[in-house]
C-alpha atoms as a PDB file:
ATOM      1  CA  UNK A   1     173.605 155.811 130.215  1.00  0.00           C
ATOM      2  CA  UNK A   2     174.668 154.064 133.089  1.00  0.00           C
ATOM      3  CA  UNK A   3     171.831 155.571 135.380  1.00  0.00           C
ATOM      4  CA  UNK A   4     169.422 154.481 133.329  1.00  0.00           C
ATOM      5  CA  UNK A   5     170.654 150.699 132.992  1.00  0.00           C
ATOM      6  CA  UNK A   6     170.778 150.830 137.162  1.00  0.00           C
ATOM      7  CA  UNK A   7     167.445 152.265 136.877  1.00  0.00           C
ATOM      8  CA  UNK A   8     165.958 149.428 134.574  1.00  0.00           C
ATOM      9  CA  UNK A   9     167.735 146.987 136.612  1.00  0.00           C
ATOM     10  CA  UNK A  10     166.079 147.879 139.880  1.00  0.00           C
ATOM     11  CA  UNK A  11     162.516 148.620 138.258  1.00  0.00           C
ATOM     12  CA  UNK A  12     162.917 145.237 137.030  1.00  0.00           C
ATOM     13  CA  UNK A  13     164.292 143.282 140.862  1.00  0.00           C
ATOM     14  CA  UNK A  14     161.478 145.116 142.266  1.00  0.00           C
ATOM     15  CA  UNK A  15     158.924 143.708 140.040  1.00  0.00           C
ATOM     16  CA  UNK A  16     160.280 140.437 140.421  1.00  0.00           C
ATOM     17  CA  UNK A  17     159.891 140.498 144.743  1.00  0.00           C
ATOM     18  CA  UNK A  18     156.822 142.458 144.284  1.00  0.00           C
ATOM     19  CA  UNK A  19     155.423 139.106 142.467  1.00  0.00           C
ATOM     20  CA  UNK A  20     157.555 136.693 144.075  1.00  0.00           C
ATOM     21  CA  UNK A  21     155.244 134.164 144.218  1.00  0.00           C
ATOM     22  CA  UNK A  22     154.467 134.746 139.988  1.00  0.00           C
ATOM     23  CA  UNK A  23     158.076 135.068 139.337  1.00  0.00           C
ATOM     24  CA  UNK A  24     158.498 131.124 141.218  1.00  0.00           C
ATOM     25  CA  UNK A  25     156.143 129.565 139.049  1.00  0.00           C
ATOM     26  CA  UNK A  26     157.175 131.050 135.946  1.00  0.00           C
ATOM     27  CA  UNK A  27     160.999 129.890 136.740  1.00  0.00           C
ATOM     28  CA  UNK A  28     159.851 126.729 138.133  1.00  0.00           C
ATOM     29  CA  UNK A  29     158.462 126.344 134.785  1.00  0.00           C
ATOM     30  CA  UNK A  30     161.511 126.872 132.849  1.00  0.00           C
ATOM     31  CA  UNK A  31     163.474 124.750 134.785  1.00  0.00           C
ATOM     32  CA  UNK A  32     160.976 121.955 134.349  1.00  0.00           C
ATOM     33  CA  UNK A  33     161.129 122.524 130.222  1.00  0.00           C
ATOM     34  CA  UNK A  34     164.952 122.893 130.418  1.00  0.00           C
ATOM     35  CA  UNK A  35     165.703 119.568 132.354  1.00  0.00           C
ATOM     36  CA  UNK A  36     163.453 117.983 130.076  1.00  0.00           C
ATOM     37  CA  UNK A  37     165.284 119.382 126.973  1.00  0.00           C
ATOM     38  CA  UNK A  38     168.716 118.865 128.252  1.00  0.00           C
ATOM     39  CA  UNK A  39     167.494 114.862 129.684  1.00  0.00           C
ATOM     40  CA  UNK A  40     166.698 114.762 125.722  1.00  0.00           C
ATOM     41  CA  UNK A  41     170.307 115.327 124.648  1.00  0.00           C
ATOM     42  CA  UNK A  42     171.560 113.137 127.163  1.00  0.00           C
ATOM     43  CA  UNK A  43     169.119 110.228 126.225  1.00  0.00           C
ATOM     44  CA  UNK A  44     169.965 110.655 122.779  1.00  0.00           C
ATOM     45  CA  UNK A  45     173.762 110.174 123.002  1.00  0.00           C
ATOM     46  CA  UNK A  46     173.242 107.020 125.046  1.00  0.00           C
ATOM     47  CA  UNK A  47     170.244 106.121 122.934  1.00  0.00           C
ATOM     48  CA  UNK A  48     173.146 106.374 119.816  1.00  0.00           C
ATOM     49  CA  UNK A  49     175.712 105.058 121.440  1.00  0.00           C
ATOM     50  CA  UNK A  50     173.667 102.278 122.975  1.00  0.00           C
ATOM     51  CA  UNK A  51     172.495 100.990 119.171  1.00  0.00           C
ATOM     52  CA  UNK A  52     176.275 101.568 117.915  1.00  0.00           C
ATOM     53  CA  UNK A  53     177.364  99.111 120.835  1.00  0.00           C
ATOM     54  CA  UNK A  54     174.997  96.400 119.242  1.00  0.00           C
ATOM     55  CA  UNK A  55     175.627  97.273 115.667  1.00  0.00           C
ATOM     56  CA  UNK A  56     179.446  96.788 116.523  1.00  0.00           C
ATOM     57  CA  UNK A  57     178.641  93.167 118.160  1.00  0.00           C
ATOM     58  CA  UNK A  58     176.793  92.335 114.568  1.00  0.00           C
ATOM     59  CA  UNK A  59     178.590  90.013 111.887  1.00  0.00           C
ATOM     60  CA  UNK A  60     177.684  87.290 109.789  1.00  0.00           C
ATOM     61  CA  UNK A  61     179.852  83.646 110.546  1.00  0.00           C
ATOM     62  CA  UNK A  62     180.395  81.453 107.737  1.00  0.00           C
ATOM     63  CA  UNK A  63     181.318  77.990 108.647  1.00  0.00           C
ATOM     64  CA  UNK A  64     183.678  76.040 106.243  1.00  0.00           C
ATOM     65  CA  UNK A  65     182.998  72.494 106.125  1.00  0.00           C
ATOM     66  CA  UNK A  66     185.779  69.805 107.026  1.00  0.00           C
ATOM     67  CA  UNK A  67     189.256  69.139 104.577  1.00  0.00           C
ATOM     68  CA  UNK A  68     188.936  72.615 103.052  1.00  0.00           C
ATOM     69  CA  UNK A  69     192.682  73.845 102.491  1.00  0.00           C
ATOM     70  CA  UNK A  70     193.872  77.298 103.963  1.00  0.00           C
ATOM     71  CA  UNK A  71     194.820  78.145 100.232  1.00  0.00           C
ATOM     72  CA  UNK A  72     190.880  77.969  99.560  1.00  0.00           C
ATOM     73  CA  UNK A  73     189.857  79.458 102.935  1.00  0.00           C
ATOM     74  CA  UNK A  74     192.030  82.736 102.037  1.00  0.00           C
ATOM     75  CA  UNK A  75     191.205  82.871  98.134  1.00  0.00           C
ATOM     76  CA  UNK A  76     187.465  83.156  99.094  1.00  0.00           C
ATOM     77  CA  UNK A  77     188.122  85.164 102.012  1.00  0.00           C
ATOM     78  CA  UNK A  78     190.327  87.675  99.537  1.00  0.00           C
ATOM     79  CA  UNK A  79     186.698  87.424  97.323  1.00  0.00           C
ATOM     80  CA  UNK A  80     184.693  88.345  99.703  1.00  0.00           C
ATOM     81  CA  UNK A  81     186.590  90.980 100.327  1.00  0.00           C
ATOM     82  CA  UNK A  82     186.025  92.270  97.341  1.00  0.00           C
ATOM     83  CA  UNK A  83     182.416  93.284  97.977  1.00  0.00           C
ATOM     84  CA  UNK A  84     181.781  96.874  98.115  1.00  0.00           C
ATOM     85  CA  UNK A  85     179.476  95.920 101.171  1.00  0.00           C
ATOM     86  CA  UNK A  86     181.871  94.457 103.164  1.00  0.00           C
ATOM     87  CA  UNK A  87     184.318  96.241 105.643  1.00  0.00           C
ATOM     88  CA  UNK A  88     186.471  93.750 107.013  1.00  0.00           C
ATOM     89  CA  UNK A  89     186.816  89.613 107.131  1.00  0.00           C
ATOM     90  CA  UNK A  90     188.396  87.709 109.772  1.00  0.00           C
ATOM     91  CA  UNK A  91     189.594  83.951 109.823  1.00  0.00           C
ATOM     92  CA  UNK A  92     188.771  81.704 112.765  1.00  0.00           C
ATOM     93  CA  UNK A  93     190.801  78.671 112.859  1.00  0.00           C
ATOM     94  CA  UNK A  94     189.564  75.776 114.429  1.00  0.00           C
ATOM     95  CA  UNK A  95     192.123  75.872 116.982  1.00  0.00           C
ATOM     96  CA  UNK A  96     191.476  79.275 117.589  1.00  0.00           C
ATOM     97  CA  UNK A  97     187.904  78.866 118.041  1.00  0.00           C
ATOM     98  CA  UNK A  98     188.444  75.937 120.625  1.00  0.00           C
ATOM     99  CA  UNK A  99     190.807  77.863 122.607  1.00  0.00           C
ATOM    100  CA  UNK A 100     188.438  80.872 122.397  1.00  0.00           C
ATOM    101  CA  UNK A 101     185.226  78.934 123.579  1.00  0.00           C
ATOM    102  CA  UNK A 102     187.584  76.738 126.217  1.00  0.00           C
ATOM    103  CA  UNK A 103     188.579  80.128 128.106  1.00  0.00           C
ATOM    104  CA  UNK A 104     185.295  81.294 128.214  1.00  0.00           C
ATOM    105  CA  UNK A 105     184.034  78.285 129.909  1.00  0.00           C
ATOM    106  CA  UNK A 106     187.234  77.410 132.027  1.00  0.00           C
ATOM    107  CA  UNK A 107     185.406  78.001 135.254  1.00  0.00           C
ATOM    108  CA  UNK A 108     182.587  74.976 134.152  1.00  0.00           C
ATOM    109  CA  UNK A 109     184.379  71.674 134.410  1.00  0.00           C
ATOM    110  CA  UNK A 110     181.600  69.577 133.134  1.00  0.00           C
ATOM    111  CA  UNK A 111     181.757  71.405 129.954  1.00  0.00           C
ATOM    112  CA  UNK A 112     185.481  71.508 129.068  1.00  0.00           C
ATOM    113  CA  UNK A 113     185.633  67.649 130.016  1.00  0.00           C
ATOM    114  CA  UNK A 114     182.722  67.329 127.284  1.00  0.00           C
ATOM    115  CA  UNK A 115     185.050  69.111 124.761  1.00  0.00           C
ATOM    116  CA  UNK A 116     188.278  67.477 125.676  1.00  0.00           C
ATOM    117  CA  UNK A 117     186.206  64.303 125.468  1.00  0.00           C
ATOM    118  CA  UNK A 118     185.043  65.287 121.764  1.00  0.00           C
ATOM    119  CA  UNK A 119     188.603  66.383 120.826  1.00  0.00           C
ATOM    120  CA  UNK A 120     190.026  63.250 121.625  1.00  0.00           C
ATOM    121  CA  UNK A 121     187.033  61.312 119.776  1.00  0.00           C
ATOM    122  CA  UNK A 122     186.582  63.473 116.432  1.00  0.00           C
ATOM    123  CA  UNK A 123     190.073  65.143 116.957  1.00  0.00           C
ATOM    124  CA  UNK A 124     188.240  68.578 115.252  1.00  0.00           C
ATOM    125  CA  UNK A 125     185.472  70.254 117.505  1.00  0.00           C
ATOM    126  CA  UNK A 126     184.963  73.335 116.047  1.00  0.00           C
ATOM    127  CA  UNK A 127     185.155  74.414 112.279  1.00  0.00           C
ATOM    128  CA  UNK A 128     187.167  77.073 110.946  1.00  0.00           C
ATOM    129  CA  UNK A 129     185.348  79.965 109.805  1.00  0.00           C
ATOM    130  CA  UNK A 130     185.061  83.755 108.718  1.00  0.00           C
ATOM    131  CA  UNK A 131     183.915  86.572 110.509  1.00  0.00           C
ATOM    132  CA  UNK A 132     182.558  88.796 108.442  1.00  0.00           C
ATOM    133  CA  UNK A 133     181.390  92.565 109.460  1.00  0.00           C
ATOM    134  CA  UNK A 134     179.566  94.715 106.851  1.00  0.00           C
ATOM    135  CA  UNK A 135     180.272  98.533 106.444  1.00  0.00           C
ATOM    136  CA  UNK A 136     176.879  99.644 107.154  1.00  0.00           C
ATOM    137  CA  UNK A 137     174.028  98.188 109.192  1.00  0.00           C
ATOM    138  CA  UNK A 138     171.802  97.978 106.254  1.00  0.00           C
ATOM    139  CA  UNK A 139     174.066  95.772 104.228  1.00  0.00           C
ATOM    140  CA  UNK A 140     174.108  92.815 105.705  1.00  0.00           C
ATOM    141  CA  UNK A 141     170.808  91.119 103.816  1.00  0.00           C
ATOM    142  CA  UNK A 142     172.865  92.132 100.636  1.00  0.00           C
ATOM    143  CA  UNK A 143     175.983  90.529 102.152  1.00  0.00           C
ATOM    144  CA  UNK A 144     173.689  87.039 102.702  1.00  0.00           C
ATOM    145  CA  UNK A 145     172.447  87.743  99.636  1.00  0.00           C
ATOM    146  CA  UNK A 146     175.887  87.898  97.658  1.00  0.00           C
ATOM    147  CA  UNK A 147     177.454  84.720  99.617  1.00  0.00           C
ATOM    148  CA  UNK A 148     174.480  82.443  99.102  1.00  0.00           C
ATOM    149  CA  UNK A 149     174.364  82.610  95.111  1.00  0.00           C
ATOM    150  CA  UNK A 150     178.177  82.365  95.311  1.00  0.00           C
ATOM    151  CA  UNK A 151     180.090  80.319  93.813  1.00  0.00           C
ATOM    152  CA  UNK A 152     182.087  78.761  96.727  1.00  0.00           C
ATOM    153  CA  UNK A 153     178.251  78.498  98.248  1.00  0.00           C
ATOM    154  CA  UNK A 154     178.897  74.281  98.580  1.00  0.00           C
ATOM    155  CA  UNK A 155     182.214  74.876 100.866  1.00  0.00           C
ATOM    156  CA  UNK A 156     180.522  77.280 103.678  1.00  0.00           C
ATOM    157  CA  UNK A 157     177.784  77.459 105.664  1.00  0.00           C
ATOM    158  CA  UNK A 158     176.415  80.275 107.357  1.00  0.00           C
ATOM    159  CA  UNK A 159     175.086  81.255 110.479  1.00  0.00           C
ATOM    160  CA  UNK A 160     172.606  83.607 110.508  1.00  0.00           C
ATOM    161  CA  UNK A 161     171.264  83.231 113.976  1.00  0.00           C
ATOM    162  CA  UNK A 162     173.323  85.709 115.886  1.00  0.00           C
ATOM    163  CA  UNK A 163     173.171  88.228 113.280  1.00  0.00           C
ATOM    164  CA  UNK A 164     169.296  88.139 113.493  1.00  0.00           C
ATOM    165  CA  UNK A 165     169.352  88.290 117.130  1.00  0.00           C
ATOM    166  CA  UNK A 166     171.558  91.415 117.342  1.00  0.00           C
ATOM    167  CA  UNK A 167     169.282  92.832 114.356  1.00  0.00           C
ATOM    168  CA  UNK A 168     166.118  92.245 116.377  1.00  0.00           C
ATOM    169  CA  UNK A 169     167.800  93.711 119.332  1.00  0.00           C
ATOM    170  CA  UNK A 170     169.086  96.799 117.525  1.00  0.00           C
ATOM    171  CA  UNK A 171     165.203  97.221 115.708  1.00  0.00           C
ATOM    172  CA  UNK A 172     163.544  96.952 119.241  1.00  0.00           C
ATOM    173  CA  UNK A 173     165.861  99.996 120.499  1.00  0.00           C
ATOM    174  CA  UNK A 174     165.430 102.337 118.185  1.00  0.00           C
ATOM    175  CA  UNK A 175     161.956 101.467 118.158  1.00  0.00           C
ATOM    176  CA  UNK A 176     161.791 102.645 121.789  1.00  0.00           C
ATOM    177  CA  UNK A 177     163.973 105.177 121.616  1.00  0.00           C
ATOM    178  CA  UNK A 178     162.439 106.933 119.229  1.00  0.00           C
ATOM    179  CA  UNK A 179     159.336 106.495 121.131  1.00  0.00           C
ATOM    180  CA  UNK A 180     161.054 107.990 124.231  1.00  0.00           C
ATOM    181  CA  UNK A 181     162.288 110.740 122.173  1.00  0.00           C
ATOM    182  CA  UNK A 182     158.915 112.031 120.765  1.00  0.00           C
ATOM    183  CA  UNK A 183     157.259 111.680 123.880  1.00  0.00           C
ATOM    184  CA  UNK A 184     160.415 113.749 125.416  1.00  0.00           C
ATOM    185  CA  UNK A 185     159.991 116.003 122.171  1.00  0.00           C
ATOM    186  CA  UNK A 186     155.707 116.645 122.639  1.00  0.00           C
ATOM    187  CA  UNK A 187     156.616 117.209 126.624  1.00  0.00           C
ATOM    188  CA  UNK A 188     159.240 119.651 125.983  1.00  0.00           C
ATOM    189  CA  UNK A 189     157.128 121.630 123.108  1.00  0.00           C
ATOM    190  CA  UNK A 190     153.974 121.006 125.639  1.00  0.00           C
ATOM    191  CA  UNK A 191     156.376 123.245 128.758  1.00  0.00           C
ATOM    192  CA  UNK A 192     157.833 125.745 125.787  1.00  0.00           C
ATOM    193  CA  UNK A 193     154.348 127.080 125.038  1.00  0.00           C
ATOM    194  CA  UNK A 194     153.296 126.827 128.706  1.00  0.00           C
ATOM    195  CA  UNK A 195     156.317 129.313 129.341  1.00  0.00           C
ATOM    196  CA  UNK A 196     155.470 131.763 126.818  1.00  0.00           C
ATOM    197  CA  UNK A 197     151.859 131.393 127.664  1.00  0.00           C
ATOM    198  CA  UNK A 198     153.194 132.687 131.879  1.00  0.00           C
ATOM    199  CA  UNK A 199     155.367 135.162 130.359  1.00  0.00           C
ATOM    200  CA  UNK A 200     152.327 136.553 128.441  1.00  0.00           C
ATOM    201  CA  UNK A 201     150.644 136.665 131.702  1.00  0.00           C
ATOM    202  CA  UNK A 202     153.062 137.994 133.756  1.00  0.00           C
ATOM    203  CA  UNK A 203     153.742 141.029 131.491  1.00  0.00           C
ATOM    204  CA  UNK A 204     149.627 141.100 131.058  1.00  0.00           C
ATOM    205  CA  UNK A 205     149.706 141.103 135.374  1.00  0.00           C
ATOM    206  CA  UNK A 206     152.530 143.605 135.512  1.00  0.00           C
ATOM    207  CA  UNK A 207     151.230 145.921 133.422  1.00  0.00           C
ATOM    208  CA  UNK A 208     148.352 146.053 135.817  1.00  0.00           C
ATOM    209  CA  UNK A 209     150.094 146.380 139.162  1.00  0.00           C
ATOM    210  CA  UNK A 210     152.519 148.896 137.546  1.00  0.00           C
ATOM    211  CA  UNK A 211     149.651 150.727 135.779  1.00  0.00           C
ATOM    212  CA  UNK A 212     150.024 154.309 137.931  1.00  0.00           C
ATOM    213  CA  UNK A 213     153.570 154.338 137.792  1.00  0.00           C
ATOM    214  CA  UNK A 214     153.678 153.743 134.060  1.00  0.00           C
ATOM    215  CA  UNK A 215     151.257 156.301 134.118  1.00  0.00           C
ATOM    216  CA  UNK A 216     153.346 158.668 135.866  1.00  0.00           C
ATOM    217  CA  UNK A 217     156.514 157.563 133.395  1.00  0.00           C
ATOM    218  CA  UNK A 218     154.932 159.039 130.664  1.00  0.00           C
ATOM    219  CA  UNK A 219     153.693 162.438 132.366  1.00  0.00           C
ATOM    220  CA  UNK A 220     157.291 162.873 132.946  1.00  0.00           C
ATOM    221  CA  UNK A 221     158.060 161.938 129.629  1.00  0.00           C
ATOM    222  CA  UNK A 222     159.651 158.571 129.940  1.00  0.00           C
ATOM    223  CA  UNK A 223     160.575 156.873 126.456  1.00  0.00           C
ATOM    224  CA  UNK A 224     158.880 153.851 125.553  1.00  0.00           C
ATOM    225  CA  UNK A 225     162.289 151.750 125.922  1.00  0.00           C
ATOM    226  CA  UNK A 226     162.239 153.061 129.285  1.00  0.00           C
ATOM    227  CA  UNK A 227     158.815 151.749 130.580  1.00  0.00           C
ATOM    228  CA  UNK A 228     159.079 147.981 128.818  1.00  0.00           C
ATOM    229  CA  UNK A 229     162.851 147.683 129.847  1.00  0.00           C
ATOM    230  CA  UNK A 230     162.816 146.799 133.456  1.00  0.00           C
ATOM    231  CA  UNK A 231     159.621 144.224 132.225  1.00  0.00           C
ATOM    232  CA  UNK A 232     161.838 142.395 129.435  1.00  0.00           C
ATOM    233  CA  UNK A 233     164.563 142.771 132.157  1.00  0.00           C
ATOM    234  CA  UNK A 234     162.459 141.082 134.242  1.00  0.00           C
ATOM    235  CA  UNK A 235     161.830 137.930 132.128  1.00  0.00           C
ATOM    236  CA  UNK A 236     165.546 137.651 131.202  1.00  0.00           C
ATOM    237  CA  UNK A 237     166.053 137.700 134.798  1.00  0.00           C
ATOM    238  CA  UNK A 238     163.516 134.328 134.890  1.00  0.00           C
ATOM    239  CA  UNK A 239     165.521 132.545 132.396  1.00  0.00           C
ATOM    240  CA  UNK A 240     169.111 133.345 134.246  1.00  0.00           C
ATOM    241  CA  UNK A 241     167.855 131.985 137.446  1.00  0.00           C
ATOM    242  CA  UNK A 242     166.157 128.870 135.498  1.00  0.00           C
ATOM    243  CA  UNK A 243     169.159 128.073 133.431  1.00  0.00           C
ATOM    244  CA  UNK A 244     171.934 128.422 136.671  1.00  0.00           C
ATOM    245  CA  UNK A 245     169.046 125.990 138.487  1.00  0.00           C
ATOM    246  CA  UNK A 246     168.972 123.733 135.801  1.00  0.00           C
ATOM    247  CA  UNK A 247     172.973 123.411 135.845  1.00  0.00           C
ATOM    248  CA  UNK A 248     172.837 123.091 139.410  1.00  0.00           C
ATOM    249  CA  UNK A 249     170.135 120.027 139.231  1.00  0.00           C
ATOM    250  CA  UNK A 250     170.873 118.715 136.158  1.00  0.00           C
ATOM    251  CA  UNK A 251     174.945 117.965 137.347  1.00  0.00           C
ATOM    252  CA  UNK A 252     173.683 116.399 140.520  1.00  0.00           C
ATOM    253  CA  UNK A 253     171.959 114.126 138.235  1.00  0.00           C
ATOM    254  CA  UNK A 254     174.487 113.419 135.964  1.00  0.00           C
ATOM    255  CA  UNK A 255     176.827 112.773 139.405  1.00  0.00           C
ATOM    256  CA  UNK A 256     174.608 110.408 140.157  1.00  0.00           C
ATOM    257  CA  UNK A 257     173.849 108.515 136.747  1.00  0.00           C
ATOM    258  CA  UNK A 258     177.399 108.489 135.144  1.00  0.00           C
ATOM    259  CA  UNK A 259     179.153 106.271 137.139  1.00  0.00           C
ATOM    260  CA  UNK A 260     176.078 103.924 136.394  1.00  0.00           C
ATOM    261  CA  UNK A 261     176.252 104.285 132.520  1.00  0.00           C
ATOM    262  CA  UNK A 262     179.709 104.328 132.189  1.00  0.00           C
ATOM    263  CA  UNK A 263     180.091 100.706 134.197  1.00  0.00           C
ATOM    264  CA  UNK A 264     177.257  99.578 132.062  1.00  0.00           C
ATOM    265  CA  UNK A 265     178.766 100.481 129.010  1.00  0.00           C
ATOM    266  CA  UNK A 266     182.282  99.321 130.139  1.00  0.00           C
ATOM    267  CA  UNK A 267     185.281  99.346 127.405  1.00  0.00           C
ATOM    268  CA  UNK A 268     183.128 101.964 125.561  1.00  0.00           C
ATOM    269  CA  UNK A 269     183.672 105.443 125.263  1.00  0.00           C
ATOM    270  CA  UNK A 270     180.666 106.721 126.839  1.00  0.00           C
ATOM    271  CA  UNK A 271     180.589 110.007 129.270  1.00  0.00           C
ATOM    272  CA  UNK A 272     178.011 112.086 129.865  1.00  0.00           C
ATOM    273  CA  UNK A 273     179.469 114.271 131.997  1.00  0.00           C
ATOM    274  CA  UNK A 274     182.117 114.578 130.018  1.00  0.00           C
ATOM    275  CA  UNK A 275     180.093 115.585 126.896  1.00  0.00           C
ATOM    276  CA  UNK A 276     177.866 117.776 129.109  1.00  0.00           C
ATOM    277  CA  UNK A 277     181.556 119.904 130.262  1.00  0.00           C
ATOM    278  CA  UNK A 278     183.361 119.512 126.576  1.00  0.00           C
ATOM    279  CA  UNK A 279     179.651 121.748 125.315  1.00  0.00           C
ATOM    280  CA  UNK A 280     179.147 123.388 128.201  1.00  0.00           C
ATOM    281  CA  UNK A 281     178.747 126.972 126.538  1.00  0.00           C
ATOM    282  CA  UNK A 282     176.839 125.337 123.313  1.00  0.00           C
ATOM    283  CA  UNK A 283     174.200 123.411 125.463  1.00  0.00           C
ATOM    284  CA  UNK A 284     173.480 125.731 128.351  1.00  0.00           C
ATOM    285  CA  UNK A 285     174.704 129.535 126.641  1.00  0.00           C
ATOM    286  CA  UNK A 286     172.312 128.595 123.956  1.00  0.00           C
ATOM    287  CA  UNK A 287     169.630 127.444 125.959  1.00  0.00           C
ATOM    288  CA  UNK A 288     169.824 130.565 128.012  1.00  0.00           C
ATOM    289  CA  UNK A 289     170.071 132.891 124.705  1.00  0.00           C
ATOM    290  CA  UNK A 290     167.083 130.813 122.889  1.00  0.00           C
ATOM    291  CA  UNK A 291     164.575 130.817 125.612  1.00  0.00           C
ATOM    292  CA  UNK A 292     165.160 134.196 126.501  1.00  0.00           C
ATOM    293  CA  UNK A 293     164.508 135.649 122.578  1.00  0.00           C
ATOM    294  CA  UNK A 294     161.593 133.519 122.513  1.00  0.00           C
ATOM    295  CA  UNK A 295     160.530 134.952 126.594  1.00  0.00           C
ATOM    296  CA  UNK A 296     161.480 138.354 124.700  1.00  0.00           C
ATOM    297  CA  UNK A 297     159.454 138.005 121.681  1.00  0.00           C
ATOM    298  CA  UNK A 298     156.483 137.005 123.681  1.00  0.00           C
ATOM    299  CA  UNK A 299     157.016 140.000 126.195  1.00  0.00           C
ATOM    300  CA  UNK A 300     157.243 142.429 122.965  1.00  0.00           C
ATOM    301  CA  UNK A 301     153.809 140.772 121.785  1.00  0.00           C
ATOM    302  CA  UNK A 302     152.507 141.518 125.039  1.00  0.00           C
ATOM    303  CA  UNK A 303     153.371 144.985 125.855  1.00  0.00           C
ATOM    304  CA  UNK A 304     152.273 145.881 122.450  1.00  0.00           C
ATOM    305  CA  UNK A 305     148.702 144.689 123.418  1.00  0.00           C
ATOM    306  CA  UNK A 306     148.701 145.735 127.103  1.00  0.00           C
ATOM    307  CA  UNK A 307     150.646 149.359 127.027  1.00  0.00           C
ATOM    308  CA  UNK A 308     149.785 150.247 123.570  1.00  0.00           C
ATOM    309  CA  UNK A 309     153.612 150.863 122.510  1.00  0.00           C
END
């Protein structure tokens, strides 16, 4: 048994030197549709978490107007609460706010002189308000919806502006991202049937150049298994080498990007190399054990036609 697997195994490293130049394209090939599949999953976990980031930033502010008590402010706030849209409301004092805005601008003198200036006019600058952030994406036109025909309506007014900024923002990324992905998606399908297509090929051109000693196989009365093994071999061998490239290149990219995305996306939890390590069997093993049943399938098809077994 184990003469026969050595056997297979050096029929089928022999056939892959004696075509060297074959067996390079066709793993050149796989690597190309692999790093293509595997930039996929990476794009779509930023492209995710990159929408999610917005969608967090999204809220609707609802401005009360002046001499409305804090007995008021909280029984609408406890109302609005009530809203099966809604996931959570928080209160802004005024003070709050102008303390907020003040350290965001403490570097600009001209501006916090303009404020301190207004605060010692009109005493109140800003006006207290609620921050309110829906449980779902989606909800938020009900949410406008549900505080406009309220009936606290005349006390509030609400901003909108922001929220349709972010909105805008979030539509025009997942509009190109799901551009990016079925271009990525028609590429990778596009190198997938290329493979096959040099796999077809290659067992079509091996079963040429090996055509007297297959012939001499079966005067010594080889078993079918026997002759296709060392080809299938062969083309498992293709996706090994492609896969432990793709690892190889694909990490040197991620090396390169991470640090990049994960400054960008600062105080989120965003790692791609981490993701990539955490599935490292799922993402690559299955690659690897995928592309070589398909490679395998299209060998089969092959042999059938070519060696009439």
């Amino acid at each position: 048994m184990m003469t026969s697997f050595l056997r297979v195994m050096k029929f089928a490293l022999q056939g892959f030197w004696r075509n060297i130049w074959l067996s390079i394209i066709n793993i050149t090939i796989l690597i190309l549709t692999l790093f293509v599949i595997n930039f996929l999953i990476g794009f779509n976990l930023l492209a995710d978490n990159a929408v999610n980031l917005v969608n967090e930033k999204i809220d609707v502010n609802l401005y009360f107007k002046e001499n409305i008590s804090s007995e008021k402010i909280e029984e609408i706030k406890q109302k609005i609460l009530a809203s099966e849209y809604i996931e959570n409301v928080e209160f802004v004092s005024s003070e709050d706010a102008l303390n907020s805005f003040l350290s965001r601008h403490e570097s600009d003198e001209h501006i916090v002189e303009a404020v301190n200036e207004l605060k010692e006019g009109d005493g109140q600058v800003f006006l207290s308000s609620l921050k309110i952030k829906a449980r779902n994406m989606d909800m938020y036109d009900d949410i406008l919806i549900e505080l406009k025909e309220s009936q606290y309506s005349s006390l509030f007014e609400i901003d909108e502006s922001e929220f349709k900024d972010y909105t805008n923002m979030t539509n025009r990324l997942s509009d190109i991202s799901n551009k990016i992905k079925l271009f990525g998606y028609v590429v990778s399908i596009i190198f997938i049937l290329i493979a096959l297509m040099m796999v077809y090929n290659t067992i079509k051109i091996a079963t040429y150049t090996h055509r007297e000693e297959i012939g001499i196989m079966r005067l010594v009365g080889a078993t079918n298994n026997f002759i296709k093994s060392p080809l299938i071999f062969e083309i498992i061998l293709y996706n090994l080498i492609a896969v432990i490239a793709v690892v190889i290149l694909f990490y040197g990219f991620l090396s390169v990007m991470n640090p990049l995305l994960i400054k960008l996306f600062e105080g989120y939890p965003l790692n791609l190399m981490e993701y990539f390590n955490s599935n490292f069997i799922w993402i690559f093993g299955g690659q690897f054990l995928i592309m070589s049943l398909f490679s395998v399938i299209s060998s089969s098809i092959a042999l059938k036609k070519f060696l009439k077994i």
